[in-house]
Every structure is written in structure tokens, then in C-alpha cells.
C-alpha atoms as a PDB file:
ATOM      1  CA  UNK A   1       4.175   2.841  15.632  1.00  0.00           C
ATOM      2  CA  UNK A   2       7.820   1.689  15.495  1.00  0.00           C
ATOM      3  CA  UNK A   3       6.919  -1.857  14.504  1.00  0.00           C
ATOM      4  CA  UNK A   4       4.693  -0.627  11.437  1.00  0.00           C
ATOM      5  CA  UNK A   5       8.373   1.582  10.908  1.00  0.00           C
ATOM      6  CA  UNK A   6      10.405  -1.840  10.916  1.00  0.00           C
ATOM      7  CA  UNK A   7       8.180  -3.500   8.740  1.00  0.00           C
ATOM      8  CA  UNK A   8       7.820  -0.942   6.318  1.00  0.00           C
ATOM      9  CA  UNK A   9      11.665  -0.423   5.923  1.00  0.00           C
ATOM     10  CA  UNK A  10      12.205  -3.883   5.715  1.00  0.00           C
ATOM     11  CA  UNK A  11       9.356  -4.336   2.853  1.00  0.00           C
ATOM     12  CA  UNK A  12      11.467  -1.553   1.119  1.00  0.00           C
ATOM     13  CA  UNK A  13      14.761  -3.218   1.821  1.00  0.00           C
ATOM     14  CA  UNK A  14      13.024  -6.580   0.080  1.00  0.00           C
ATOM     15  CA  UNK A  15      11.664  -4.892  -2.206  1.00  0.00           C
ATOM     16  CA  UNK A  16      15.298  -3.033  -3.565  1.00  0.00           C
ATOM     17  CA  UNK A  17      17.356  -6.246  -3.157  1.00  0.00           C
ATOM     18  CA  UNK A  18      15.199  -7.966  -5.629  1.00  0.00           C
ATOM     19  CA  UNK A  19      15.554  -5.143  -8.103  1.00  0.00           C
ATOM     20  CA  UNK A  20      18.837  -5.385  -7.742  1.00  0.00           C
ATOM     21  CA  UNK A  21      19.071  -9.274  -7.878  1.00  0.00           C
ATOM     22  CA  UNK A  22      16.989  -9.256 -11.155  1.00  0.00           C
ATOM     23  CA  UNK A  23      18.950  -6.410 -13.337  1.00  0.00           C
ATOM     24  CA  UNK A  24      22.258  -8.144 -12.412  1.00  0.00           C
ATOM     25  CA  UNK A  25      23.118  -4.550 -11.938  1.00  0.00           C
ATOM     26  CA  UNK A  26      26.645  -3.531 -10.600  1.00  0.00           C
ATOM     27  CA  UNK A  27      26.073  -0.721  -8.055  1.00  0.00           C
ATOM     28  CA  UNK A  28      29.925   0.666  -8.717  1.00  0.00           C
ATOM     29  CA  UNK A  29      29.302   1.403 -12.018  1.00  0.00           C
ATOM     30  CA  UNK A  30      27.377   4.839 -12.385  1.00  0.00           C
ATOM     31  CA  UNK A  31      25.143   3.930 -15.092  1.00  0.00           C
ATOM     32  CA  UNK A  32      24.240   0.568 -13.858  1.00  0.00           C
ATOM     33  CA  UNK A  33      23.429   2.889 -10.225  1.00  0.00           C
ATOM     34  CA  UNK A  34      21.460   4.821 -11.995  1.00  0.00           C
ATOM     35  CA  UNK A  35      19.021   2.863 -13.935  1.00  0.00           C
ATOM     36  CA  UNK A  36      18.659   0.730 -10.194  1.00  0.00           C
ATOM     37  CA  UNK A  37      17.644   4.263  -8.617  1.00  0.00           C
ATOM     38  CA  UNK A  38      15.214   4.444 -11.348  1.00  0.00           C
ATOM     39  CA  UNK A  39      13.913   1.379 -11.357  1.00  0.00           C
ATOM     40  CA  UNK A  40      13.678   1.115  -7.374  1.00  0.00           C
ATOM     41  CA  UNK A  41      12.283   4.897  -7.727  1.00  0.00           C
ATOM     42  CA  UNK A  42       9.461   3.739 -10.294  1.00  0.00           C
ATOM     43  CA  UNK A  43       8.783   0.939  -8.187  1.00  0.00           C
ATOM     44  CA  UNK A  44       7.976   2.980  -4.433  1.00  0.00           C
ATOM     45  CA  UNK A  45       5.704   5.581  -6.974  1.00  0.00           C
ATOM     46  CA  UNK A  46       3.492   2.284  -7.936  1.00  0.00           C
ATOM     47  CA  UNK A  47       3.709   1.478  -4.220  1.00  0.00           C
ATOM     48  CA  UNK A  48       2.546   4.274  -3.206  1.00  0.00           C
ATOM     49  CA  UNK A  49      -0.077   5.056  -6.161  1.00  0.00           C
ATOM     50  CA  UNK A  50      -1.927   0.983  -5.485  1.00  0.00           C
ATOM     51  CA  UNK A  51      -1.482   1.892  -1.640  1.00  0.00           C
ATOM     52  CA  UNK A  52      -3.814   5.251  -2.650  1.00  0.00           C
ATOM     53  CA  UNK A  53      -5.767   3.171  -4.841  1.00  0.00           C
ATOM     54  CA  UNK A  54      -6.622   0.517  -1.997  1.00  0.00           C
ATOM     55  CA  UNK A  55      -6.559   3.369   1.089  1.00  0.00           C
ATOM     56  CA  UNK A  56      -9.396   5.395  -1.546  1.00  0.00           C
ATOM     57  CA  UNK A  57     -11.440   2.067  -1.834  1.00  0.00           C
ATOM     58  CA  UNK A  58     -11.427   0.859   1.274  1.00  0.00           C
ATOM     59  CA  UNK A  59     -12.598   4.642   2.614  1.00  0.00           C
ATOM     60  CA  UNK A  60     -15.759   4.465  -0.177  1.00  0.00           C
ATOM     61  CA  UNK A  61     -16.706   1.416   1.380  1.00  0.00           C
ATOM     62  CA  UNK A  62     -19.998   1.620   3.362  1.00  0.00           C
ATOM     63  CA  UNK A  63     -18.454   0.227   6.906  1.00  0.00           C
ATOM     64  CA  UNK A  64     -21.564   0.337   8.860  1.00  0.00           C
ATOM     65  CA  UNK A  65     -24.209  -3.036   9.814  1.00  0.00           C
ATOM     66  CA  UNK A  66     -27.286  -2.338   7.520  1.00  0.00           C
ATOM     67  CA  UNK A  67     -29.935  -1.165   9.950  1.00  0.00           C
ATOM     68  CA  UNK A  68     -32.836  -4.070  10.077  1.00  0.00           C
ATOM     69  CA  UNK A  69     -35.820  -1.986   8.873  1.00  0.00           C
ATOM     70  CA  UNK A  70     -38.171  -4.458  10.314  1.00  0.00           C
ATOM     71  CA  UNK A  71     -36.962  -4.581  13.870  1.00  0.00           C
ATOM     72  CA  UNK A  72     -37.912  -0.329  13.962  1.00  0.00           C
ATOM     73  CA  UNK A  73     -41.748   0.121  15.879  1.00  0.00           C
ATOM     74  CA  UNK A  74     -43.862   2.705  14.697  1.00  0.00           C
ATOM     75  CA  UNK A  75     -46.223   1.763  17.508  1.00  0.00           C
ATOM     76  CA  UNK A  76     -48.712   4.272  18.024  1.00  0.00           C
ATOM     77  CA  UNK A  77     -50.166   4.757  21.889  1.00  0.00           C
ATOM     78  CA  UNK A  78     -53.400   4.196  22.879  1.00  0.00           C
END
């Protein structure tokens, strides 16, 4: 559990520094700090709205080996 922690934060961590490295935003101003929060908040709601989307899917899916129908005996005894 604490690796899936480490890699999680440091997806996160990725994921903010290239926010911030593409809106040449200046985190010392307050309105450039702002629109980053916004922008990095926008982003972890899609995260977490595809990682539904995928989780949902992958749940729907039938998991299970399809059952050979022609391998089952009805054998009646004798």
C-alpha cells in the first residue's frame, strides 16, 4: 500500500509541475496562483472522472473463462 501512495503522489507532483511549466505562471503573484490552483484543480477532477470511467468499465467486463458447453455430459445411466 505505501508504494501505490509514492507513486500516486509522485504522478500528482508530475502532473502539477507541468501545469506549471506550461502557463509560465509565477506562483508569487496571487492571480497567476490562482488560475494554477484551478487549472491543477480541473486537471485531478478529469483524473479522477477517466479513473471512474475506466474502474466502471473494467467492473462491466465479463471476467470469467466462457464455460465449454460441449465438454458438459448429460449421460444418462443404464
Amino acid at each position: 500500500m505505501g508504494k501505490l501512495f509514492w507513486i500516486i503522489t509522485i504522478f500528482i507532483v508530475i502532473g502539477g509541475y507541468i501545469i506549471y511549466s506550461s502557463q509560465n505562471t509565477d506562483i508569487s503573484n496571487p492571480d497567476s496562483a490562482i488560475s494554477f490552483a484551478g487549472k491543477f484543480a480541473s486537471w485531478l477532477f478529469q483524473l479522477g472522472k477517466s479513473t471512474t470511467n475506466t474502474v466502471g468499465y473494467a467492473m462491466g467486463q465479463d471476467w470469467l473463462p466462457e464455460i465449454n458447453q460441449t465438454n458438459s455430459t448429460n449421460s444418462t445411466s443404464k
